[in-house]
N, C-alpha and C. Protein backbone atom coordinates (compact mmCIF):
# COMPACT_ATOMS: atom_id res chain seq x y z
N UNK A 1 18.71 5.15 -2.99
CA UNK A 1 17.51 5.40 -2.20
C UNK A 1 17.70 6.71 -1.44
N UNK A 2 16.72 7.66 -1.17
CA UNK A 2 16.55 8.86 -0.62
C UNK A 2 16.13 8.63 0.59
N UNK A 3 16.70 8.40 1.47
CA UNK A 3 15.56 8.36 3.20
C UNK A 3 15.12 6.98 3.47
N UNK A 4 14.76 7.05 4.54
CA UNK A 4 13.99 5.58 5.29
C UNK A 4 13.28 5.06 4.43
N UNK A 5 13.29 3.99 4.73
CA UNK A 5 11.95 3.20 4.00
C UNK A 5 10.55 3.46 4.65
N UNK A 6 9.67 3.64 3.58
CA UNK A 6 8.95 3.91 4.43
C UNK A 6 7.20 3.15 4.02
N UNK A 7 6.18 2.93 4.68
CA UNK A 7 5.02 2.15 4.06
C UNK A 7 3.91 3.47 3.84
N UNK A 8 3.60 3.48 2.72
CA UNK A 8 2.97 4.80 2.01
C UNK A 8 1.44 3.88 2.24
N UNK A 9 0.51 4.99 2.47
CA UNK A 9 -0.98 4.10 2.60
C UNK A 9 -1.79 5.50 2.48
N UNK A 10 -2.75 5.19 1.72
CA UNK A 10 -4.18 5.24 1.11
C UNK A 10 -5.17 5.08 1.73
N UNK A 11 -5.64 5.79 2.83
CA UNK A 11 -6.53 5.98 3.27
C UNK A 11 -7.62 7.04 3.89
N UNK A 12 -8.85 7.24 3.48
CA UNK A 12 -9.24 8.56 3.32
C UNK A 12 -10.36 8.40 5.03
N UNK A 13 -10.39 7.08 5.76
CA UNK A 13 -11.10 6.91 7.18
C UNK A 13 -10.07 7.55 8.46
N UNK A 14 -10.25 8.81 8.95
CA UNK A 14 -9.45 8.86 10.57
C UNK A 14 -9.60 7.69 11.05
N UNK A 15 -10.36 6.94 11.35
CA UNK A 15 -10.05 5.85 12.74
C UNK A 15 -9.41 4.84 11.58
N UNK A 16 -9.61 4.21 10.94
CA UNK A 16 -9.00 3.35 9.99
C UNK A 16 -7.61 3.66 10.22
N UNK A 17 -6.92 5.17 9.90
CA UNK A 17 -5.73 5.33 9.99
C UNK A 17 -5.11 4.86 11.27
N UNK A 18 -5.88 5.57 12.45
CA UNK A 18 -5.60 5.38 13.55
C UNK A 18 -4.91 3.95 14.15
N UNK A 19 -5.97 2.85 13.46
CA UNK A 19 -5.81 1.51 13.66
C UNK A 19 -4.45 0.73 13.07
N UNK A 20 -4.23 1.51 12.34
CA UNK A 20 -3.38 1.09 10.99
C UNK A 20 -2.23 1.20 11.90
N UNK A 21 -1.80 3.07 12.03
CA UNK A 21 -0.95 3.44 12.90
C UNK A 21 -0.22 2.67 14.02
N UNK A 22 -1.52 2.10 15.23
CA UNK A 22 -1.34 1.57 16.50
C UNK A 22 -0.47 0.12 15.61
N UNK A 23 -1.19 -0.70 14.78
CA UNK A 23 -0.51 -1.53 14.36
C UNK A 23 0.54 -1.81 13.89
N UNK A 24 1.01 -1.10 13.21
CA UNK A 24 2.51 -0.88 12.79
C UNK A 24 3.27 -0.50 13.52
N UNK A 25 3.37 0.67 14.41
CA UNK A 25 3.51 0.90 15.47
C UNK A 25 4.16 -0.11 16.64
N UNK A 26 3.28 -1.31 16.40
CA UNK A 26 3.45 -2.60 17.16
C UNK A 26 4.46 -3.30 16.92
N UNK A 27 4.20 -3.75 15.62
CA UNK A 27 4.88 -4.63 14.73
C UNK A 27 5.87 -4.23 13.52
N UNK A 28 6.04 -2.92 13.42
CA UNK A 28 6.92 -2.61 12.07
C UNK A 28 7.35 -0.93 12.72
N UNK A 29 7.90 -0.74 13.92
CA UNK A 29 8.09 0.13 14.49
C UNK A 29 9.26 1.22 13.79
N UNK A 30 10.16 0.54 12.62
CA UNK A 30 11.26 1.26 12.63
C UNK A 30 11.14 1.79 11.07
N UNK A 31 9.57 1.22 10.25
CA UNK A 31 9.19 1.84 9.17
C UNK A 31 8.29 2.85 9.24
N UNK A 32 8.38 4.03 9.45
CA UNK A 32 7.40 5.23 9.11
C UNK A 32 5.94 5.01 8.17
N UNK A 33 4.84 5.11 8.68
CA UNK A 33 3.88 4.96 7.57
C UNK A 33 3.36 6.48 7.57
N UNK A 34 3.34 6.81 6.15
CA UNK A 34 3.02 7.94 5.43
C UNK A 34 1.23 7.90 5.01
N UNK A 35 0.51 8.42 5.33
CA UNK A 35 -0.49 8.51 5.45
C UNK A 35 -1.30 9.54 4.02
N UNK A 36 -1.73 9.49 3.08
CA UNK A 36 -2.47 9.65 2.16
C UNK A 36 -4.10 9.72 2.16
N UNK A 37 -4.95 11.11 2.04
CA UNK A 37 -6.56 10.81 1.55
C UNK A 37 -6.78 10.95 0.59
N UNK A 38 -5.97 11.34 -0.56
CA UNK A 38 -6.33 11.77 -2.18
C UNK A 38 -5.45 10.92 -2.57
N UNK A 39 -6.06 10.32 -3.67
CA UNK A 39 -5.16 9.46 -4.90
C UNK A 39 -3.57 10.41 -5.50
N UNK A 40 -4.48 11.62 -6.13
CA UNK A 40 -3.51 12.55 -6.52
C UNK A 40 -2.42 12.68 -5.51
N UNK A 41 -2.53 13.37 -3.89
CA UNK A 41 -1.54 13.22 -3.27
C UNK A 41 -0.72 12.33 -3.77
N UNK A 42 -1.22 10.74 -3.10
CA UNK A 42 -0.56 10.41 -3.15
C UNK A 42 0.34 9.18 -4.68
N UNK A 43 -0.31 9.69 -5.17
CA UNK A 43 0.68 9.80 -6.43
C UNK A 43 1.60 10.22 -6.93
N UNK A 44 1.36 11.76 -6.52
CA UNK A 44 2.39 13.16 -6.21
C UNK A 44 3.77 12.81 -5.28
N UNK A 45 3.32 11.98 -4.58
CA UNK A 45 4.25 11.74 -3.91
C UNK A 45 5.25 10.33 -4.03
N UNK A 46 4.50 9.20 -4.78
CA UNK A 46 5.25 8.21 -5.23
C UNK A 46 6.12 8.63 -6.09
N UNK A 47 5.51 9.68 -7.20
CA UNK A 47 6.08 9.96 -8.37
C UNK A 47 7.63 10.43 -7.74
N UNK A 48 7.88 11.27 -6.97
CA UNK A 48 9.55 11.22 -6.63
C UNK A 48 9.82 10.58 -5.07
N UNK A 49 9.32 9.84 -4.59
CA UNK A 49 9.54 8.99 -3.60
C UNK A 49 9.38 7.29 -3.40
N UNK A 50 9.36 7.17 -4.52
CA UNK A 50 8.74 5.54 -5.12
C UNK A 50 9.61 4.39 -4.46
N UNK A 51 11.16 4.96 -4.73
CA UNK A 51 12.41 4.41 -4.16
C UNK A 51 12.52 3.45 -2.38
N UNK A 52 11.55 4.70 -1.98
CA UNK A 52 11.80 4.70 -0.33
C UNK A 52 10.18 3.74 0.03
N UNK A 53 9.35 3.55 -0.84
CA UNK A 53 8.66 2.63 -0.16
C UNK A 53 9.01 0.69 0.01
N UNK A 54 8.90 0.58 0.91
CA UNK A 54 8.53 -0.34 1.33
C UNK A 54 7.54 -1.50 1.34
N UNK A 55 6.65 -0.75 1.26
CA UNK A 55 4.85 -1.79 1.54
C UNK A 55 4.15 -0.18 0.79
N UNK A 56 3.19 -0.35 0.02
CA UNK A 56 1.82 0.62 -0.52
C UNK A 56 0.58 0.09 -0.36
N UNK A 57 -0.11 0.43 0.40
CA UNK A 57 -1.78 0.30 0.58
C UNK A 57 -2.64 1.15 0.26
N UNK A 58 -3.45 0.45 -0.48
CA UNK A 58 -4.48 1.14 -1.25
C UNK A 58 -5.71 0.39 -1.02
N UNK A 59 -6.50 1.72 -0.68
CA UNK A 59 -8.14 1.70 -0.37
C UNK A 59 -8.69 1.82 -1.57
N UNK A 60 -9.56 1.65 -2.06
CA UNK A 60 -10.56 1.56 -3.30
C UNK A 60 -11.28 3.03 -3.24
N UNK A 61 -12.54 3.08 -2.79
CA UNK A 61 -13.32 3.97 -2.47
C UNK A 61 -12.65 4.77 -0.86
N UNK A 62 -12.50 6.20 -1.37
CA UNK A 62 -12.63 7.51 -0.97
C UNK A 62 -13.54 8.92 -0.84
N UNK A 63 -13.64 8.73 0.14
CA UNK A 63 -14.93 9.59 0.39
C UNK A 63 -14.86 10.99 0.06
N UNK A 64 -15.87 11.34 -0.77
CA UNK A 64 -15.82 13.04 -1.12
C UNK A 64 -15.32 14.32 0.17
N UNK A 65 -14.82 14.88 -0.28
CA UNK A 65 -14.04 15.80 0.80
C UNK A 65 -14.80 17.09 0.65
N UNK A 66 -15.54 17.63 1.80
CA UNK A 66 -16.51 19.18 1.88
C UNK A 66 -15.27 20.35 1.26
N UNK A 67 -15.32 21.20 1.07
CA UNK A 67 -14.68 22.18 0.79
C UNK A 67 -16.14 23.71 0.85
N UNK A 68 -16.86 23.06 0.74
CA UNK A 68 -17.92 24.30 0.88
C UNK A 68 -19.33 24.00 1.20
N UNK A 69 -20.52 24.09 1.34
CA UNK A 69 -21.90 23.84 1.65
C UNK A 69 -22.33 23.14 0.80
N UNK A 70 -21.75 23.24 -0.11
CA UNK A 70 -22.23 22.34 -1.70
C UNK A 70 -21.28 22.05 -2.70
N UNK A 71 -20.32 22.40 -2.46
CA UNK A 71 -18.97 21.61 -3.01
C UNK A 71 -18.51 20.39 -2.32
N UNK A 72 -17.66 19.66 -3.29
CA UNK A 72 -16.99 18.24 -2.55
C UNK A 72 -15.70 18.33 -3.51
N UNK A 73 -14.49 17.66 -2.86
CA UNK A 73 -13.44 17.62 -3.29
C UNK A 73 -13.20 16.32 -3.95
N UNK A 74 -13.32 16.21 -5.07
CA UNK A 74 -12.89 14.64 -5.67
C UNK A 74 -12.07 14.10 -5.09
N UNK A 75 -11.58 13.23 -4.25
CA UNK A 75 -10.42 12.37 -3.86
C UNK A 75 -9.68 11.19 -4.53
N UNK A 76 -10.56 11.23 -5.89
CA UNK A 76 -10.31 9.80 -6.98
C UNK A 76 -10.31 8.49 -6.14
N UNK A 77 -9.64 7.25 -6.77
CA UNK A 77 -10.03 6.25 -6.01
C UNK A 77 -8.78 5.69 -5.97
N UNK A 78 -8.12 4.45 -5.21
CA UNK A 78 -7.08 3.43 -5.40
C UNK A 78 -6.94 3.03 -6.94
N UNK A 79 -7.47 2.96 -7.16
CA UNK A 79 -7.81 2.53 -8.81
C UNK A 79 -6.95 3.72 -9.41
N UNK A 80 -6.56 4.96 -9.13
CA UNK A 80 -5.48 6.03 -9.82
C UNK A 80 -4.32 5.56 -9.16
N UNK A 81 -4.44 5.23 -8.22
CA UNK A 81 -2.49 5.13 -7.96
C UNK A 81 -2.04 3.85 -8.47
N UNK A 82 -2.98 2.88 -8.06
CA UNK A 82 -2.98 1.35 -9.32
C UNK A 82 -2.13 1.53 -10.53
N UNK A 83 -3.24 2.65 -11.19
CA UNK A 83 -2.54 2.63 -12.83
C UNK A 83 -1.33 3.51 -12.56
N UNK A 84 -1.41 4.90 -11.39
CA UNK A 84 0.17 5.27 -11.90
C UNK A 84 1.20 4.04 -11.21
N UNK A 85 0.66 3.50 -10.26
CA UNK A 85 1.99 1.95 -9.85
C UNK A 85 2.51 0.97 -11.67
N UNK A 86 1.04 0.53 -12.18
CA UNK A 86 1.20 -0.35 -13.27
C UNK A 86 2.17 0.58 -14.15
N UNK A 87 2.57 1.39 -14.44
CA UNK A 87 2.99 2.28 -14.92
C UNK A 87 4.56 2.10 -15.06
N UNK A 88 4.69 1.79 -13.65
CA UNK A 88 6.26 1.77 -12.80
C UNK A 88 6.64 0.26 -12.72
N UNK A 89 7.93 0.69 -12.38
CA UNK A 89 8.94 -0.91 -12.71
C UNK A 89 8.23 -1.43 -11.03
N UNK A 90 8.12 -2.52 -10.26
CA UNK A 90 7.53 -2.74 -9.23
C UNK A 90 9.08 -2.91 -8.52
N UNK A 91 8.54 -2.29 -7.31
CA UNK A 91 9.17 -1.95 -6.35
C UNK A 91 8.98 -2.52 -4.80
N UNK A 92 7.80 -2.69 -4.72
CA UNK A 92 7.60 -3.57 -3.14
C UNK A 92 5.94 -3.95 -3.50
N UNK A 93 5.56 -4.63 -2.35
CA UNK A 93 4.58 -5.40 -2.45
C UNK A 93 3.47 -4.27 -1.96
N UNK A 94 2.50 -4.81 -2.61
CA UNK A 94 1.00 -3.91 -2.64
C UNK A 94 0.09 -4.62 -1.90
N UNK A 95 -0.52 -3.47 -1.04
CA UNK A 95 -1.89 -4.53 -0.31
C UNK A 95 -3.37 -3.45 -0.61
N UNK A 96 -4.34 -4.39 -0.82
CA UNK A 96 -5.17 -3.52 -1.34
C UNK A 96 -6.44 -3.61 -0.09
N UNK A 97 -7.21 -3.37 0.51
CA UNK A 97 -8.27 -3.24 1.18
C UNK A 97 -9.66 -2.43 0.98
N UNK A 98 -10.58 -3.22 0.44
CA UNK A 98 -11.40 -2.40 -0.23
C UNK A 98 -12.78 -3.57 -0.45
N UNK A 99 -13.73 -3.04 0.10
CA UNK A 99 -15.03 -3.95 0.56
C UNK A 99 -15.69 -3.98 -1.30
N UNK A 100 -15.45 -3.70 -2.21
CA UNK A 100 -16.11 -2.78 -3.07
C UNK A 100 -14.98 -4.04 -4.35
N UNK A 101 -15.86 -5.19 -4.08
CA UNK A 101 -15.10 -6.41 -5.11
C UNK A 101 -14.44 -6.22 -6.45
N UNK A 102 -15.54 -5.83 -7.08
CA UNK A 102 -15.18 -5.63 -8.70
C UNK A 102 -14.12 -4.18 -8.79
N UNK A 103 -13.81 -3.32 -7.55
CA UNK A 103 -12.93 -2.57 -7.96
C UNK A 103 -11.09 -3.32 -7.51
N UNK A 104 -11.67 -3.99 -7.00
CA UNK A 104 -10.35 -4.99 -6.16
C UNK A 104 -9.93 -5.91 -7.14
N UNK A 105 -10.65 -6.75 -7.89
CA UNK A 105 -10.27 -7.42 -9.04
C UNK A 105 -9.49 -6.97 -9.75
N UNK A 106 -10.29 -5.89 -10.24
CA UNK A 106 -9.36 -4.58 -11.08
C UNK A 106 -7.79 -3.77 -11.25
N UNK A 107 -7.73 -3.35 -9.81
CA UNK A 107 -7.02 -3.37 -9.31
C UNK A 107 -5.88 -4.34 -9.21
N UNK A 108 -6.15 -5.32 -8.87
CA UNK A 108 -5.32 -6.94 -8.30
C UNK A 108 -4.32 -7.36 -9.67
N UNK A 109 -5.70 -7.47 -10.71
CA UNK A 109 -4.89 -7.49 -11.93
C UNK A 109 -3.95 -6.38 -12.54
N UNK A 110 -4.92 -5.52 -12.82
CA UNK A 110 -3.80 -4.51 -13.16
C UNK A 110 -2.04 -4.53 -12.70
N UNK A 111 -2.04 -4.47 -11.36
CA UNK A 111 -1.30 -4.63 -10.45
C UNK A 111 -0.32 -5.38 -10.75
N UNK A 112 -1.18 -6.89 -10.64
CA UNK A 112 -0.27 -8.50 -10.82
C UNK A 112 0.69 -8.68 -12.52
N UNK A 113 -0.61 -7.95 -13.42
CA UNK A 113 -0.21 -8.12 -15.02
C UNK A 113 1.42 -6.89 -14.90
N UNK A 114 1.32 -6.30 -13.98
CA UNK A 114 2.77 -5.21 -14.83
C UNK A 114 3.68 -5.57 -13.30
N UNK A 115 3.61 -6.97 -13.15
CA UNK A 115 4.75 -7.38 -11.78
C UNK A 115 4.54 -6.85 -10.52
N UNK A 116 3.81 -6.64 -10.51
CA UNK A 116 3.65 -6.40 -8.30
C UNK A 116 3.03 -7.39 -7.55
N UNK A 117 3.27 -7.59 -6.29
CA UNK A 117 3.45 -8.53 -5.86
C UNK A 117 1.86 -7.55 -4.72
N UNK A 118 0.80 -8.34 -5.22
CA UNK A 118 -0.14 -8.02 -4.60
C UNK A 118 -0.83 -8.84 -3.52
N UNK A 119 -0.96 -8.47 -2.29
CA UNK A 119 -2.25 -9.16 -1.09
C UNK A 119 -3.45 -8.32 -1.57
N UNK A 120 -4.63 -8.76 -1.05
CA UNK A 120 -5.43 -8.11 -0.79
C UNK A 120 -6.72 -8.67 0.86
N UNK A 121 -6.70 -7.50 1.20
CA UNK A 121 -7.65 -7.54 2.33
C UNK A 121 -8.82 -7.41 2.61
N UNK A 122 -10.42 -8.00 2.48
CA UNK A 122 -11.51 -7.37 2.60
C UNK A 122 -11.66 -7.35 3.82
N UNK A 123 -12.05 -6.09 4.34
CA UNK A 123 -12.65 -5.47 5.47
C UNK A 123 -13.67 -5.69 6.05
N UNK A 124 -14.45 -5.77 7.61
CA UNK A 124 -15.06 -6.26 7.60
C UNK A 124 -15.44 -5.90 9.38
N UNK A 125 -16.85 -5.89 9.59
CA UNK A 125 -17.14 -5.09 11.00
C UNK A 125 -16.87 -3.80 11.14
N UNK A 126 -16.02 -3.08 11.92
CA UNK A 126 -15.62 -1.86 12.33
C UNK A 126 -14.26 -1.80 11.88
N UNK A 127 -13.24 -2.16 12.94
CA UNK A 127 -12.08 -1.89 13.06
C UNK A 127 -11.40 -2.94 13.21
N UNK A 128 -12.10 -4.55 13.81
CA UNK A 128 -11.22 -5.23 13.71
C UNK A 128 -10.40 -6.14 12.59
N UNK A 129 -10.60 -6.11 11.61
CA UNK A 129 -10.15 -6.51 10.59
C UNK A 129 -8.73 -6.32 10.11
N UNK A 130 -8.61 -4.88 11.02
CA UNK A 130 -7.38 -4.09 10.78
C UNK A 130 -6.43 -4.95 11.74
N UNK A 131 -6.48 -5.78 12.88
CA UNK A 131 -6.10 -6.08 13.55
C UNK A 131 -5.39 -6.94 13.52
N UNK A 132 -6.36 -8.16 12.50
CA UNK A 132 -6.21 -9.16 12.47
C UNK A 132 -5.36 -9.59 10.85
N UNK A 133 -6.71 -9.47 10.17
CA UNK A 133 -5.95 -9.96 8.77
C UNK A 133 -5.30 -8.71 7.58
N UNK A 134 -5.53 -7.43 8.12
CA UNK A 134 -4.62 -6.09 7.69
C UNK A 134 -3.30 -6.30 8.19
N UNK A 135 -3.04 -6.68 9.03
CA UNK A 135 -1.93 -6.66 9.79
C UNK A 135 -1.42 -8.18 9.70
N UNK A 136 -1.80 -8.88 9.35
CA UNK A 136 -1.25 -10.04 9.20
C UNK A 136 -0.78 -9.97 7.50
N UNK A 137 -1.39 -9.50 6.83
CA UNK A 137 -1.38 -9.11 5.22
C UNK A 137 0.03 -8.05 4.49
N UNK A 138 -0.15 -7.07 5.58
CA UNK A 138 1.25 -6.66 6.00
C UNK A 138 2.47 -6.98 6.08
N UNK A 139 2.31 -7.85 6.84
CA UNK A 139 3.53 -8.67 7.96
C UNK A 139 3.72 -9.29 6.54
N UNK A 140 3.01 -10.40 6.00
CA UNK A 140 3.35 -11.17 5.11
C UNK A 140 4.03 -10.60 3.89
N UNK A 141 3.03 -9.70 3.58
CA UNK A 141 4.06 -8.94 2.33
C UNK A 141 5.19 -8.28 2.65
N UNK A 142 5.44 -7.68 3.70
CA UNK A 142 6.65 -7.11 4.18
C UNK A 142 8.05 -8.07 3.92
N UNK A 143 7.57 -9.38 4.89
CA UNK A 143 8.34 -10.74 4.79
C UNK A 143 8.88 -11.18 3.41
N UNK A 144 7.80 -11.16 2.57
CA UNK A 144 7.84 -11.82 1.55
C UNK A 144 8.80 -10.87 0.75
N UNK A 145 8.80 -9.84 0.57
CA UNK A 145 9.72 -8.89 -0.10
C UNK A 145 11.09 -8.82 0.60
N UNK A 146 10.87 -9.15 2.21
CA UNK A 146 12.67 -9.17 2.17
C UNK A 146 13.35 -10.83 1.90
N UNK A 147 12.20 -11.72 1.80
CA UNK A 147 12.90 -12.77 1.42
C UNK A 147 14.10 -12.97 0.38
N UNK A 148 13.78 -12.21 -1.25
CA UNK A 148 14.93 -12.36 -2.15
C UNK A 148 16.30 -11.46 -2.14
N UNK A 149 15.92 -10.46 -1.27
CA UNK A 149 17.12 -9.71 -0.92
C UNK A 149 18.02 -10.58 0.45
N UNK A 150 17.70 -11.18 1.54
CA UNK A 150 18.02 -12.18 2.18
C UNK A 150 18.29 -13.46 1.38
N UNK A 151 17.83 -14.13 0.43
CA UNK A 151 18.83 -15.44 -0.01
C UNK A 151 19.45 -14.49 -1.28
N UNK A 152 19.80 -13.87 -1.61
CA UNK A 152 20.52 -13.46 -2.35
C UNK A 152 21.93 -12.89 -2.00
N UNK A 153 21.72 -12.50 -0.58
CA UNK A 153 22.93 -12.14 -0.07
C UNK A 153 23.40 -13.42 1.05
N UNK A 154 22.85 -14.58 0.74
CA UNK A 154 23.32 -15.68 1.37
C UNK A 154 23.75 -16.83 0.57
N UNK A 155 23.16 -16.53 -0.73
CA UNK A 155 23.30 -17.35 -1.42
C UNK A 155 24.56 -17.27 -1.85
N UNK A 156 25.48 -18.58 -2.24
CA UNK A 156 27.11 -19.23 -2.77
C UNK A 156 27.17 -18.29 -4.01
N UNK A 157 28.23 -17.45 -3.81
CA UNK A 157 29.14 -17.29 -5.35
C UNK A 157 29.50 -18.46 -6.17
N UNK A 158 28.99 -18.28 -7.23
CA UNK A 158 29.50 -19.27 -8.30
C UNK A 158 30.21 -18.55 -9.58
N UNK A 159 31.49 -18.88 -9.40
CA UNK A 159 32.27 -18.45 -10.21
C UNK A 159 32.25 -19.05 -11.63
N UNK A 160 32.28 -18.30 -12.91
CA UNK A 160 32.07 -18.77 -14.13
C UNK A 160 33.57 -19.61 -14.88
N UNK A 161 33.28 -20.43 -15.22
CA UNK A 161 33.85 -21.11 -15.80
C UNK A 161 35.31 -20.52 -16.91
């Protein structure tokens, strides 16, 4: 492994991030979350940092990015880092958050069919959602991934016969 562990996230909302931030912050203080608005980024960046995550969250829909009066910057969707994840041997648990159903399905499977260990979160009101069941979705997958590395290093040597 190269560096901290760290929770890579997909999200193209400032206050969304913001929320995300304060939360982890709270509760997962000693993992860095890496912050992503383009798929490509952050693909770019799994592709030689894949090792060091921890937790990956992915938003569905990303909002077009201005670049000019009448230009917009494609930002692609969760649905690209999905397939470059399905791609890859799975590495930590995936949480997906994304109001936008039939792309979450999609996603979920993709995901689940090539071994990742997926939550998913629908969003909901403003900001508190993030509070409550983002952050509880988190926590859980976080947990849940250090579970087999914890009974594995507790678990009895059994010597072969």
């Amino acid at each position: 492994m190269n560096g901290p562990l760290e929770i890579v996230i997909l999200e193209d909302d400032a206050r969304r991030r913001g929320a995300m931030r304060t939360a982890l912050e709270e509760r997962l203080p000693q993992y860095p979350p890496r912050f992503f608005t383009t798929a490509p980024e952050a693909a770019r960046y799994l592709q030689d940092h894949l090792d060091r995550a921890l937790l990956i969250v992915l938003d569905h829909d990303l909002d077009p990015i201005p670049v000019h009066p009448r230009r917009s910057l494609d930002p692609g969707t969760g649905r690209d880092v999905a397939d470059f994840l399905a791609a890859r041997k799975p590495v930590c648990p995936v949480v997906i958050h994304s109001t936008n159903r039939p792309a979450v399905v999609g996603m979920q499977t993709e995901l689940a069919e090539a071994g990742w260990d997926v939550h998913v979160v629908v969003p909901y009101g403003d900001l508190e959602w993030i509070d409550v069941e983002w952050r509880q979705a988190v926590r859980d997958a976080v947990v849940a991934a250090a579970q087999p590395a914890a009974e594995s290093a507790t678990a009895p040597v059994v010597a072969a016969a």
